[in-house]
Protein backbone atom coordinates (compact mmCIF):
# COMPACT_ATOMS: atom_id res chain seq x y z
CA UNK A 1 38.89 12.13 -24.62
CA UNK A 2 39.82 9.08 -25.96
CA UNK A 3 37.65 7.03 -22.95
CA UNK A 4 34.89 8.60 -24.30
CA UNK A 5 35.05 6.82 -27.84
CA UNK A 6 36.07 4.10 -25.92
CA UNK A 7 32.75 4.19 -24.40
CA UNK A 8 30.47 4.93 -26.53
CA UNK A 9 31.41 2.94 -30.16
CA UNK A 10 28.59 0.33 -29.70
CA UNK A 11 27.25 -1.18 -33.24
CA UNK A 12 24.02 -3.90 -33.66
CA UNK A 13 26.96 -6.65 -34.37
CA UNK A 14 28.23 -6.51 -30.75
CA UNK A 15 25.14 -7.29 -29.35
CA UNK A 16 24.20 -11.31 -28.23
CA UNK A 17 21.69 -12.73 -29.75
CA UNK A 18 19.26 -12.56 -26.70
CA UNK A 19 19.96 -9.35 -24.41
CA UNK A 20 21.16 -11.37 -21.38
CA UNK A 21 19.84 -10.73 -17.77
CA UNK A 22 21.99 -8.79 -15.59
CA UNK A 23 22.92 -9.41 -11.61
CA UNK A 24 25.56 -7.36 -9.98
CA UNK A 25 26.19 -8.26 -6.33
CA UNK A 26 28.03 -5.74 -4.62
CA UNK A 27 29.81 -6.22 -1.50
CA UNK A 28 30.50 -3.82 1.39
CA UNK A 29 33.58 -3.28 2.53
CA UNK A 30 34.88 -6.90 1.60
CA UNK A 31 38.29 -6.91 0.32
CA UNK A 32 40.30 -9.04 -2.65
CA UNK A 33 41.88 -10.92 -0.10
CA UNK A 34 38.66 -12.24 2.06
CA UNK A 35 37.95 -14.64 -1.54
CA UNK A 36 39.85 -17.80 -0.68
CA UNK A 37 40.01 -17.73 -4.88
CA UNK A 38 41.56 -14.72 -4.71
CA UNK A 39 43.86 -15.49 -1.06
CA UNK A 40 45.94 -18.59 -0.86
CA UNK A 41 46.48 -18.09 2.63
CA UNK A 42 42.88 -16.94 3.63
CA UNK A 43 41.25 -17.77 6.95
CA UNK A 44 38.15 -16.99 5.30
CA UNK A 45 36.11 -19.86 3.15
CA UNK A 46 33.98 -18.74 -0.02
CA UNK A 47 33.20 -21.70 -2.31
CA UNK A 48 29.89 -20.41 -3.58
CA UNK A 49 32.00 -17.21 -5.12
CA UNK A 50 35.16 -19.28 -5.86
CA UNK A 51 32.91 -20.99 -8.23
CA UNK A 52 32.05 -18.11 -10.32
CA UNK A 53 35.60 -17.05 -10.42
CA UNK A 54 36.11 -20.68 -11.53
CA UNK A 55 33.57 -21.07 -14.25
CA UNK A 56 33.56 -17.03 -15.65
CA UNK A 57 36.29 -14.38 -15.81
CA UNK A 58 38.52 -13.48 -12.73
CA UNK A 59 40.06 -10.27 -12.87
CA UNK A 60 42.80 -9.65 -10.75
CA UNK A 61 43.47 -5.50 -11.40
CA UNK A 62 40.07 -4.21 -11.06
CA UNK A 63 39.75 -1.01 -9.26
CA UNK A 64 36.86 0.64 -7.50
CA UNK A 65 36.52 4.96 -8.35
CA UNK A 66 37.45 5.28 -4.72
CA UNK A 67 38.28 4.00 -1.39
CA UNK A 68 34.98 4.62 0.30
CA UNK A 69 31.46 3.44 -0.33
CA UNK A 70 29.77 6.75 -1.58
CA UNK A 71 31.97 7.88 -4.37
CA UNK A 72 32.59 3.77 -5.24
CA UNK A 73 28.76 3.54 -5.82
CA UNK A 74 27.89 7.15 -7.55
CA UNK A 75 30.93 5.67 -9.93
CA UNK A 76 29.26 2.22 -10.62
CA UNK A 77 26.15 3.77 -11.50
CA UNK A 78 26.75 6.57 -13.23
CA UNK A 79 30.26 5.73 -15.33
CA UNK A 80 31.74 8.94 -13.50
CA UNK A 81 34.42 10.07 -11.28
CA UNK A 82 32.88 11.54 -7.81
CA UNK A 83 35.00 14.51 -8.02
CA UNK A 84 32.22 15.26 -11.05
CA UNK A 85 30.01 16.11 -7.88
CA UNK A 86 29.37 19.39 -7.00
CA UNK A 87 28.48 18.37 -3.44
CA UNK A 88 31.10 16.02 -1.82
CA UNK A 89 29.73 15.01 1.76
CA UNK A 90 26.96 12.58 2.67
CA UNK A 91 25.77 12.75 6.45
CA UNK A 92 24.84 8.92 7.52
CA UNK A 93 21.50 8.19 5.58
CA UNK A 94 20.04 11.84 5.67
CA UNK A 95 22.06 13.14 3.19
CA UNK A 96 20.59 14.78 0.31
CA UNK A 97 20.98 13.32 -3.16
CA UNK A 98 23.98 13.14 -4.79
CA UNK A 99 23.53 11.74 -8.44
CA UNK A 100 22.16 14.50 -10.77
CA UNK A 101 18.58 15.34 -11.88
CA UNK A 102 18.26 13.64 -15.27
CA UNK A 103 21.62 11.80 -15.08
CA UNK A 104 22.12 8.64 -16.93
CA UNK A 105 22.56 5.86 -14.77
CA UNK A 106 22.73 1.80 -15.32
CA UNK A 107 18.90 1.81 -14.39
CA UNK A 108 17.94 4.19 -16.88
CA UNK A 109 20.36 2.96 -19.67
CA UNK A 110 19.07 -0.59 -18.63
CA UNK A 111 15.47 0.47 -19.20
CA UNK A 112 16.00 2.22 -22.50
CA UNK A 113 17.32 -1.39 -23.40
CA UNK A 114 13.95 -2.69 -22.84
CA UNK A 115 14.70 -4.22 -19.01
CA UNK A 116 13.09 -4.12 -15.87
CA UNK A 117 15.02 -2.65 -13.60
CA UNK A 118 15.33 -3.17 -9.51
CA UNK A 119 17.56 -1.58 -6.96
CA UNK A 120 17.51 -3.95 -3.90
CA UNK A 121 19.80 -3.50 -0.90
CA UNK A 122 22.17 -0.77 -0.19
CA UNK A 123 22.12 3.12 -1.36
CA UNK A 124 23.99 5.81 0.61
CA UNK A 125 23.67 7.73 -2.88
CA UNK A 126 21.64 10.30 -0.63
CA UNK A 127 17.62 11.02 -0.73
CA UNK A 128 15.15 13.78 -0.68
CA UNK A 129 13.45 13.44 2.86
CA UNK A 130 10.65 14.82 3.89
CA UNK A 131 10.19 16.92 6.95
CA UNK A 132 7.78 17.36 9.77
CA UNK A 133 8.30 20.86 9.70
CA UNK A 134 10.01 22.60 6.25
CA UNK A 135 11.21 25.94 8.15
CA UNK A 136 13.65 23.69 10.38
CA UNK A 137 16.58 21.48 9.64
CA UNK A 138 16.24 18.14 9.30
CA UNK A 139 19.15 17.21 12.11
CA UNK A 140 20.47 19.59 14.40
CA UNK A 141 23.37 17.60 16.11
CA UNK A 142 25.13 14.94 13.57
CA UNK A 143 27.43 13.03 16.92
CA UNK A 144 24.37 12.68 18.71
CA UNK A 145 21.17 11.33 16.58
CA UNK A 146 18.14 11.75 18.44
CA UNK A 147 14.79 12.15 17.28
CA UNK A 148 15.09 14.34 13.85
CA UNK A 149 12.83 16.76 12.17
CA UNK A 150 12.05 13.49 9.05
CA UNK A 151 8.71 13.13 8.03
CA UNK A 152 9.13 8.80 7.80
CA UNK A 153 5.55 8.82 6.94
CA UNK A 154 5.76 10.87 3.60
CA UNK A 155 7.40 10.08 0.18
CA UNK A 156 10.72 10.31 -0.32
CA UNK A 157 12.26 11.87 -3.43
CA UNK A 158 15.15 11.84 -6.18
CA UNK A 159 15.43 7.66 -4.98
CA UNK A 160 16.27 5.19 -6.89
CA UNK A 161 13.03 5.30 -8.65
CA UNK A 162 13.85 8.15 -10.11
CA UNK A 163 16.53 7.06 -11.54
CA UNK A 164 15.81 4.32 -13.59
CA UNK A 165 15.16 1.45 -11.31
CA UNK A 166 11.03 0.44 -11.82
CA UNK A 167 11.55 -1.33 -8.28
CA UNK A 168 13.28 -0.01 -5.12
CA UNK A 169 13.84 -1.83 -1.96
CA UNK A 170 16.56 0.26 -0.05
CA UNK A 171 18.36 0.82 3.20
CA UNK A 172 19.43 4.37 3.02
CA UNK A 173 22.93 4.19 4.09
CA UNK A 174 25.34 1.93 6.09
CA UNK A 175 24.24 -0.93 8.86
CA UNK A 176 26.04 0.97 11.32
CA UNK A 177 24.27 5.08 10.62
CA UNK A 178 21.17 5.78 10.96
CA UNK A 179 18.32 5.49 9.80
CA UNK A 180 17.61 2.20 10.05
CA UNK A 181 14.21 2.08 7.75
CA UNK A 182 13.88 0.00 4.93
CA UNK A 183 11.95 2.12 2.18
CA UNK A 184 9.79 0.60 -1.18
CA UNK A 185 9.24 2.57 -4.08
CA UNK A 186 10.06 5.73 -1.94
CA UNK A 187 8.40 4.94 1.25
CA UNK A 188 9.58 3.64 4.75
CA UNK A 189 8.20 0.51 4.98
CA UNK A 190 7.45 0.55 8.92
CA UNK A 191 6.81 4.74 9.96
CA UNK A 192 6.94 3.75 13.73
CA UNK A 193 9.84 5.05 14.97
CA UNK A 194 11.91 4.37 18.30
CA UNK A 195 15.57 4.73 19.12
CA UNK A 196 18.08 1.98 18.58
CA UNK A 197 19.67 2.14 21.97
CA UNK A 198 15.61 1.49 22.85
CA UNK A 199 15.98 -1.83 21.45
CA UNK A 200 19.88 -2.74 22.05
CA UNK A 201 21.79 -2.38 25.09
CA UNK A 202 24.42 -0.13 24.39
CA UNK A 203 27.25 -2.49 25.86
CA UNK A 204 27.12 -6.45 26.98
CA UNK A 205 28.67 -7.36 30.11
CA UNK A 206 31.31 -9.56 28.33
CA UNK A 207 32.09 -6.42 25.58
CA UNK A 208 35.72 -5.96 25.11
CA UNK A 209 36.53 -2.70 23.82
CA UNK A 210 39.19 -2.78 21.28
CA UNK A 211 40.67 -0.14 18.42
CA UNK A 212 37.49 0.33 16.41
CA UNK A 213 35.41 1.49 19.53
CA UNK A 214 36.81 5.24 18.84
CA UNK A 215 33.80 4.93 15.90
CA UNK A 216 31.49 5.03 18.65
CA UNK A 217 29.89 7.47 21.35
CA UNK A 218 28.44 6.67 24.99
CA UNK A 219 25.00 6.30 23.25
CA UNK A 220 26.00 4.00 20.62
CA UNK A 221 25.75 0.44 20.49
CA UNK A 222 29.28 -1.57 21.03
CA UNK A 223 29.69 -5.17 21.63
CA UNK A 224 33.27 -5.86 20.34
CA UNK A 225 35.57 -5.64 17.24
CA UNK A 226 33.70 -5.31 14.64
CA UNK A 227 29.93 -5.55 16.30
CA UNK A 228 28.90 -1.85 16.62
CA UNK A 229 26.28 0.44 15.25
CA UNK A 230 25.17 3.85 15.41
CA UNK A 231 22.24 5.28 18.02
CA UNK A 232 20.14 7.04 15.70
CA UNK A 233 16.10 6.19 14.76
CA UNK A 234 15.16 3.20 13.77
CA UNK A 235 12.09 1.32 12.62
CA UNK A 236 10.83 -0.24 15.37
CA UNK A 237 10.24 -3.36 13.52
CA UNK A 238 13.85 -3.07 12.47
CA UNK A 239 16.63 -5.71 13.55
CA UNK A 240 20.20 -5.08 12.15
CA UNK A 241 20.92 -9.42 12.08
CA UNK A 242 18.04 -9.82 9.91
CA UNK A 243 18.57 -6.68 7.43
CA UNK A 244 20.84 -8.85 4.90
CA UNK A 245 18.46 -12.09 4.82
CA UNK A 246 15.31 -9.55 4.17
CA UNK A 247 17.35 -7.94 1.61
CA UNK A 248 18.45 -10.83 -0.27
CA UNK A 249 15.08 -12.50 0.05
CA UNK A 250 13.65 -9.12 -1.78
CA UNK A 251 16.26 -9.94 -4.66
CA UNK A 252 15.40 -13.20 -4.86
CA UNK A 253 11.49 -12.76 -4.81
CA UNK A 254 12.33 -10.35 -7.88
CA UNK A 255 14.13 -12.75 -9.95
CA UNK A 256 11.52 -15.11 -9.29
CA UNK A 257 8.43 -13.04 -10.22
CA UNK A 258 10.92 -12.16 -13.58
CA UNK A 259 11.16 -15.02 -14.76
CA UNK A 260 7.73 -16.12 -13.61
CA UNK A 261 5.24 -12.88 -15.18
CA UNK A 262 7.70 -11.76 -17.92
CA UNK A 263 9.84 -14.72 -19.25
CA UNK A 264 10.69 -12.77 -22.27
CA UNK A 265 11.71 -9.05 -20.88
CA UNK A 266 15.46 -9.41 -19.49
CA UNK A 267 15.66 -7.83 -16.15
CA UNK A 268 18.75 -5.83 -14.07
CA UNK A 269 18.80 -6.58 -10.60
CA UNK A 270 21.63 -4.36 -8.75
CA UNK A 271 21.84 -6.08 -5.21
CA UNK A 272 24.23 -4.11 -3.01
CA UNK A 273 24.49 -6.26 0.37
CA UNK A 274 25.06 -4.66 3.59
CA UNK A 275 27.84 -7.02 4.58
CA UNK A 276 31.19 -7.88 5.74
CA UNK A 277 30.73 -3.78 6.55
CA UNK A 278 29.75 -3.30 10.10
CA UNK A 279 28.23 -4.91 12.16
CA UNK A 280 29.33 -7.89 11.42
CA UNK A 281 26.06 -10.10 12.08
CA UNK A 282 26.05 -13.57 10.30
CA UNK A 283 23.10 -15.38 11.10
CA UNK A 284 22.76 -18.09 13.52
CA UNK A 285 23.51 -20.85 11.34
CA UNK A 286 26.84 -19.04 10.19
CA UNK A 287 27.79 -18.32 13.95
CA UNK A 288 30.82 -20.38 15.01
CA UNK A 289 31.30 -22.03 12.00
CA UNK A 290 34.51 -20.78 10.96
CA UNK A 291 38.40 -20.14 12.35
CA UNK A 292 38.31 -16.36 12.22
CA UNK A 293 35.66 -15.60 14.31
CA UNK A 294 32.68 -12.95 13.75
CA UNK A 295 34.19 -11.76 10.70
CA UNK A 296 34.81 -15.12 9.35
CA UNK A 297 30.96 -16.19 10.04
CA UNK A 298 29.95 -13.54 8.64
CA UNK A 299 31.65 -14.23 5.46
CA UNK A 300 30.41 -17.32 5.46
CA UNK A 301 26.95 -15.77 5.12
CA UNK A 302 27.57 -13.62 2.49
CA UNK A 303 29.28 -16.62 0.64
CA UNK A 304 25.75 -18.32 0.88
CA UNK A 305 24.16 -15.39 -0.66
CA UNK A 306 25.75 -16.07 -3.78
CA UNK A 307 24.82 -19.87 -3.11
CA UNK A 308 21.17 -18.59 -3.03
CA UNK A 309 21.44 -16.33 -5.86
CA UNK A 310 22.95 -19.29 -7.52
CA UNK A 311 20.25 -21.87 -7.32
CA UNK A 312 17.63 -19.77 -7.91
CA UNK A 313 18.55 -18.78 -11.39
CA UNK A 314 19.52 -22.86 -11.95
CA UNK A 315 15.62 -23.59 -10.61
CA UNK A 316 14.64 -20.83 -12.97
CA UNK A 317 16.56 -22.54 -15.82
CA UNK A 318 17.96 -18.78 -16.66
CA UNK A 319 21.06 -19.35 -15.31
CA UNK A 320 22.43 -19.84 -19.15
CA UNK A 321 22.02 -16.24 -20.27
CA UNK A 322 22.31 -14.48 -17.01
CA UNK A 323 25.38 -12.37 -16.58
CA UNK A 324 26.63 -12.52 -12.62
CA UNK A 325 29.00 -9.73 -11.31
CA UNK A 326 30.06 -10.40 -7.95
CA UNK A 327 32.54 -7.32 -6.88
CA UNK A 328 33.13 -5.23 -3.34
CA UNK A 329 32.49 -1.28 -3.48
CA UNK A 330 36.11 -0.89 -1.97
CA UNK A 331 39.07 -2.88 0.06
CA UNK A 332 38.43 -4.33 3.26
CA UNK A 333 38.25 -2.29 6.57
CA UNK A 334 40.89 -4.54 8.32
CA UNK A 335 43.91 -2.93 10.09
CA UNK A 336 47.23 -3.36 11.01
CA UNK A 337 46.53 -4.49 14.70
CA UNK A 338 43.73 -7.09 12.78
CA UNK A 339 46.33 -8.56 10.65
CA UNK A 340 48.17 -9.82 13.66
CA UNK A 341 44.82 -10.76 15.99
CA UNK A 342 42.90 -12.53 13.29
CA UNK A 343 46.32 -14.00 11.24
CA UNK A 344 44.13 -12.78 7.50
CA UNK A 345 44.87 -10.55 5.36
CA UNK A 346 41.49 -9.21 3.57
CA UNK A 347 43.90 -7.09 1.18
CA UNK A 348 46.24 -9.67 0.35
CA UNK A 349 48.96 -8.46 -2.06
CA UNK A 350 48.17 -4.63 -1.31
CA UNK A 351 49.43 -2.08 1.29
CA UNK A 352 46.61 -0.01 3.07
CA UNK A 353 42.79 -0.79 3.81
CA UNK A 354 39.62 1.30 2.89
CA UNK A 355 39.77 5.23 2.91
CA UNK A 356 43.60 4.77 1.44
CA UNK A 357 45.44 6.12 -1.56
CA UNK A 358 47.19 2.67 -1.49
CA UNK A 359 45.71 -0.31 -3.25
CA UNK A 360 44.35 -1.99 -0.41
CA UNK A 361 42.23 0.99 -0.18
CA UNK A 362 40.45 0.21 -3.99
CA UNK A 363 41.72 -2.96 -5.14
CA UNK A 364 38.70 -5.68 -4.89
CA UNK A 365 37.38 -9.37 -6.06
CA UNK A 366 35.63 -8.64 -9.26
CA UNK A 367 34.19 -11.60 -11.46
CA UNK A 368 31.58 -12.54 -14.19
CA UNK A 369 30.12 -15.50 -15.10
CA UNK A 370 28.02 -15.68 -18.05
CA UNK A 371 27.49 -19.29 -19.28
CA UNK A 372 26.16 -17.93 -22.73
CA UNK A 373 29.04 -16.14 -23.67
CA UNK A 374 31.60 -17.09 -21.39
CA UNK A 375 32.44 -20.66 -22.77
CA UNK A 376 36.46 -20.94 -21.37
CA UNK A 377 36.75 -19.11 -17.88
CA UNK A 378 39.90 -17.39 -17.85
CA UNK A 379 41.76 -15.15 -15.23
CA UNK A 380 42.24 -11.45 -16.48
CA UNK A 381 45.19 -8.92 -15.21
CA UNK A 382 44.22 -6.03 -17.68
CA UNK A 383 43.12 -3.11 -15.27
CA UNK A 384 39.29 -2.48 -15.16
CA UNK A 385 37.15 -0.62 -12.92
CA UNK A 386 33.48 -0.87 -11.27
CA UNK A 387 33.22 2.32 -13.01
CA UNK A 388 33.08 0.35 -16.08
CA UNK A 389 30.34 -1.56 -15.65
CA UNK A 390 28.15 1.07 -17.43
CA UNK A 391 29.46 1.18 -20.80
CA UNK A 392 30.00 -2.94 -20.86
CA UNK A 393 26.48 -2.84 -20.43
CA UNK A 394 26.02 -0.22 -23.22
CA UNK A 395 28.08 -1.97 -25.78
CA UNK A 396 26.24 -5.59 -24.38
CA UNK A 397 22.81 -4.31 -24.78
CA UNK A 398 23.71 -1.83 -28.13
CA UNK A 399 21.92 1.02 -25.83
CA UNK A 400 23.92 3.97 -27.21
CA UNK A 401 24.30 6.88 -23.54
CA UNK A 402 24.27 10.59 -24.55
CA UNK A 403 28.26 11.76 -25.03
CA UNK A 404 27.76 13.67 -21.41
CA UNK A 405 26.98 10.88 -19.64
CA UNK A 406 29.57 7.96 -18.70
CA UNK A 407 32.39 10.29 -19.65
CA UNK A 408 35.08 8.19 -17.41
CA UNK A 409 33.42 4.76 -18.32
CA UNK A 410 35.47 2.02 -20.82
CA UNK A 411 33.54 -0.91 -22.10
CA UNK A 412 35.25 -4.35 -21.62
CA UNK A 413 32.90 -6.69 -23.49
CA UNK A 414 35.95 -7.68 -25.59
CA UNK A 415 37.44 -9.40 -22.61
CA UNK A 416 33.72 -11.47 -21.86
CA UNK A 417 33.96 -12.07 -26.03
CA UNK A 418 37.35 -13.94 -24.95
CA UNK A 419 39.94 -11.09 -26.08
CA UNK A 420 41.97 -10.85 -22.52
CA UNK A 421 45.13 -9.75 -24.57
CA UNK A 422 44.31 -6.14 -25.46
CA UNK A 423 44.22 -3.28 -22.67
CA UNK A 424 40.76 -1.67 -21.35
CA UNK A 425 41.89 1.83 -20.42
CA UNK A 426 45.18 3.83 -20.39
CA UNK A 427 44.70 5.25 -17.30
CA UNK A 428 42.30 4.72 -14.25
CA UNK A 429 41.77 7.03 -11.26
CA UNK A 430 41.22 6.65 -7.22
CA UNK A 431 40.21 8.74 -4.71
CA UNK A 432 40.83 8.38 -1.12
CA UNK A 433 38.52 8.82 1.61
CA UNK A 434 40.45 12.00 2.25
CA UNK A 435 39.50 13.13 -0.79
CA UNK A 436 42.91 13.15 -2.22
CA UNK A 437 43.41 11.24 -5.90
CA UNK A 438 45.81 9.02 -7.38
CA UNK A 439 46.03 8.25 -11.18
CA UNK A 440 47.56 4.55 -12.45
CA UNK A 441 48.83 4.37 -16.49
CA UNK A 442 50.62 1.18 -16.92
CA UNK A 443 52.93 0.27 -14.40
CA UNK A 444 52.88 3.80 -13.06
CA UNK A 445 50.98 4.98 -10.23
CA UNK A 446 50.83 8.75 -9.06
CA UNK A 447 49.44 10.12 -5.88
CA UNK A 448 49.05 13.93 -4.98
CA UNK A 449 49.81 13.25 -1.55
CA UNK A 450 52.03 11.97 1.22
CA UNK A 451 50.78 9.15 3.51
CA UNK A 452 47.22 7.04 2.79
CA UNK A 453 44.98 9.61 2.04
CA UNK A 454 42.46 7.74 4.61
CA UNK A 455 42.40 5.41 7.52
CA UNK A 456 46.24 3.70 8.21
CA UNK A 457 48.55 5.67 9.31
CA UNK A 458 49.90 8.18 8.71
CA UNK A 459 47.03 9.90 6.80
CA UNK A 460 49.00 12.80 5.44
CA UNK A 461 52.20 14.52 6.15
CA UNK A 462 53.28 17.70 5.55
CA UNK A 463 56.38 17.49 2.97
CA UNK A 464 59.75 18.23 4.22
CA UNK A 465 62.53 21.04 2.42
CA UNK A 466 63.78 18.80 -0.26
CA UNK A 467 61.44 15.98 0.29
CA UNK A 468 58.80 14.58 -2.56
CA UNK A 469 55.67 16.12 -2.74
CA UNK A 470 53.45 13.16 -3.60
CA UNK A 471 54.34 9.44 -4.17
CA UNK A 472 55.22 7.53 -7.53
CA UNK A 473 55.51 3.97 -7.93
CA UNK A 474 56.31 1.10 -10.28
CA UNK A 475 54.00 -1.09 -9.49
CA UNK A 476 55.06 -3.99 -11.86
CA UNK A 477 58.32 -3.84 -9.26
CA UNK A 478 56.94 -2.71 -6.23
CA UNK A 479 53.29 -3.93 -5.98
CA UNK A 480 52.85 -3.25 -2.31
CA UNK A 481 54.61 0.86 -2.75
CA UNK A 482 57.09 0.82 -0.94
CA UNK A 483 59.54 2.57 -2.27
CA UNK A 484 58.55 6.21 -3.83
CA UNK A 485 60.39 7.14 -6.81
CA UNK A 486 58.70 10.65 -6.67
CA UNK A 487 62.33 12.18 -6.74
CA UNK A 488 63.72 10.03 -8.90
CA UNK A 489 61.54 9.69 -11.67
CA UNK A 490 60.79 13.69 -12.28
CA UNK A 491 59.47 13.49 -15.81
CA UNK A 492 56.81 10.41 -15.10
CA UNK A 493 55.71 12.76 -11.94
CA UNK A 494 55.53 15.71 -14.75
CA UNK A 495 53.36 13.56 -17.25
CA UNK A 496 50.98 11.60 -15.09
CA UNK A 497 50.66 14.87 -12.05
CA UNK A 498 49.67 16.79 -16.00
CA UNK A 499 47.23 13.75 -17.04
CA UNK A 500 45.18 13.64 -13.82
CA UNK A 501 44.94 17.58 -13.58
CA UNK A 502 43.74 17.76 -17.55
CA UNK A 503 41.14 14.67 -16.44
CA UNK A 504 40.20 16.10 -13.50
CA UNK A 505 39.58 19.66 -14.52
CA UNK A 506 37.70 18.72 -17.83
CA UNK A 507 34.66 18.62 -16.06
């Protein structure tokens, strides 16, 4: 395939003189429209990430591998579609592993490159758990998460230590599933374990229960749009408003003690945050201090992450060769019903919302600032995705990754070298969290289904005598696809239905 030349063409003459150090910030759940960069009519306010859109490279068409957070990640890491995996489903943060034995990933690439490597914030890529007793299953009933049969005093395998990342500090899966453990270098940090709805009530007497409580069981903790997590176990030393300070302080601590112990080894920090993804829990000093409410606060927090982030590598003096990607892991979780309450639109310019087939569903912020190389900021429109990441890094670091590695990843270090004018990739390719798939080449966009594929409505729809099969769209006419040309356009249905099948069976 021609992605895989694409990939893996990396010569001594492309490197930078000094190997830069490498930050990628991944949001959760926060979509192109919550950037007031990205949003002119935002409610939400992010200076601190307007400014590296500002002063680096603002793309406006980058994509995420799919619509949900699981195959979004095992993409960014690995340079692969998800539908590579065998094994599709991931239960909370007890799942087993899902990126390969001996896969390359950006940790281990990273490290062949002669970096230290840390994995701070985060996973839901799955882990080996332990267990109290081997002959019994680790949960017995997934609705209701009671005590389970994990052994959160042993070590953990097939984490991120394993592949490629030197230092780990993880939670496993989601703020809102259990469990709710934060775990070092394959170990739970605090082994005590209690119950969440222990430590929470599961209601407040002011809770107003609105669309998102049908997330939610009796036992579960629900305090209003937006402000609800799973019962499950939980570290009793564990407090969901504090998880995203503790894990940003981690990243920082890291950067510090870099820069600090080994001035002249470049370092890769991936820091996946646990925010605007439920609960939404900005801390105190964020709490009322915006128009939109909880969401809007909590926002504001995250913006002040990248403020943090920020200062510390200008304290450092390292901010010159350090190369900041600030992205989301897939569009924004915000409904129909929250367009009209809140007045925002966290997927401005797309139809649908996470879990969709539709852009809203994939289409997020992505920029990078690099004050070594980047010398004129610029704002991008060729199509990228996060799933790209890996062979950038590969071509930026002249690390060459084994031909079966990466297969789906394109390298767009030309763009950071200043060359915006030339395409990345021919073709790019989603997946909904319904597991269906849509492919995009050029203005084109196919997808094998009717409806979103995920969370609006309606999901999917049985086709009708006569009726399209799937959905087409021009997309350089129709940007929000609306109108499905599926009947219309037969042969671009032929070719691109053809292209996706080829990709997607050339495993």
């Amino acid at each position: 395939m021609c992605c895989i030349l694409a990939t893996h063409l990396t010569t001594a003459c492309c490197q930078v003189a000094q190997k830069p150090n490498v930050i990628i910030i991944l949001a959760d759940d926060m979509g192109y429209g919550d950037v007031s960069f990205c949003n002119p009519t935002a409610r939400t306010h992010t200076p601190n990430i307007d400014e590296i859109a500002r002063e680096g490279i603002s793309f406006t068409d980058a994509h995420t591998a799919g619509a949900l957070c699981i195959p979004s990640r095992y993409g960014l890491l690995t340079g692969r579609y998800f539908f590579r995996v065998p094994r599709q489903r991931i239960y909370w943060g007890y799942g087993a592993p899902l990126i390969e034995e001996g896969g390359e990933t950006i940790g281990s690439m990273m490290q062949k490159a002669g970096y230290t490597t840390a994995c701070i914030g985060k996973w839901h890529l799955g882990l080996d758990w332990p267990l109290k007793n081997p002959d019994k299953p680790q949960i017995t009933e997934w609705r209701k998460l009671g005590p389970t049969n994990t052994d959160f005093s042993g070590v953990i395998g097939r984490g991120p230590n394993t592949l490629g990342f030197d230092y780990s500090f993880i939670m496993p899966a989601s703020l809102d599933m259990p469990p709710y453990v934060f775990v070092k270098n394959d170990r739970v940090v605090d082994p005590v374990i209690r119950q969440v709805n222990e430590i929470y009530p599961e209601r407040r007497p002011d809770t107003k229960m609105v669309w998102d409580q049908k997330y939610v069981g009796d036992e579960d903790i629900y305090w209003g749009r937006g402000i609800w997590w799973r019962n499950g176990e939980i570290s009793a030393s564990f407090r969901v408003e504090d998880c995203l300070d503790i894990l940003v302080n981690e990243g920082i601590s890291f950067i510090k003690q870099q820069a600090n112990e080994n001035p002249d080894k470049p370092f890769l920090l991936y820091l996946p945050l646990t925010g605007p993804h439920t609960p939404w829990v900005p801390g105190e000093e964020f709490k009322g201090s915006t128009a939109l409410g909880t969401y809007g606060d909590f926002i504001a927090h995250i913006d002040d992450v990248i403020h943090r982030i920020v200062k510390t590598l200008k304290s450092l003096n390292i901010e010159e060769n350090t190369m900041l990607i600030f992205t989301s892991d897939n569009g924004g979780h915000w409904s129909e019903e929250d367009k009209l309450t809140y007045a925002h639109q966290s997927n401005y310019g797309a139809r649908g919302q996470k879990g969709d087939i539709w852009d809203g569903g994939h289409h997020v912020p992505f920029f990078v600032k690099w004050p070594a190389m980047i010398k004129d900021p610029v704002t991008c429109h060729q199509t990228i995705g996060l799933i790209d990441i890996i062979a950038t890094l590969s071509e930026v670091t002249g690390q060459q990754i084994q031909d079966t590695y990466a297969e789906d990843s394109y390298s767009f270090y030309k763009i950071l070298k200043g060359n915006t004018g030339e395409p990345v990739r021919d073709q790019i390719i989603y997946l909904s969290g319904a597991g269906k798939l849509s492919i995009k080449a050029g203005e084109w966009k196919y997808i094998d289904c009717l409806g979103s594929g995920g969370f609006s409505e309606p999901a999917l729809l049985d086709p009708v005598p006569g009726g399209p099969l799937g959905q087409l769209y021009n997309l350089q006419q129709d940007p929000h696809e609306q109108n499905n040309l599926y009947l219309e356009e037969p042969e671009i249905v032929r070719h691109l239905s053809g292209l996706l099948n080829n990709i997607v069976f050339e495993k």
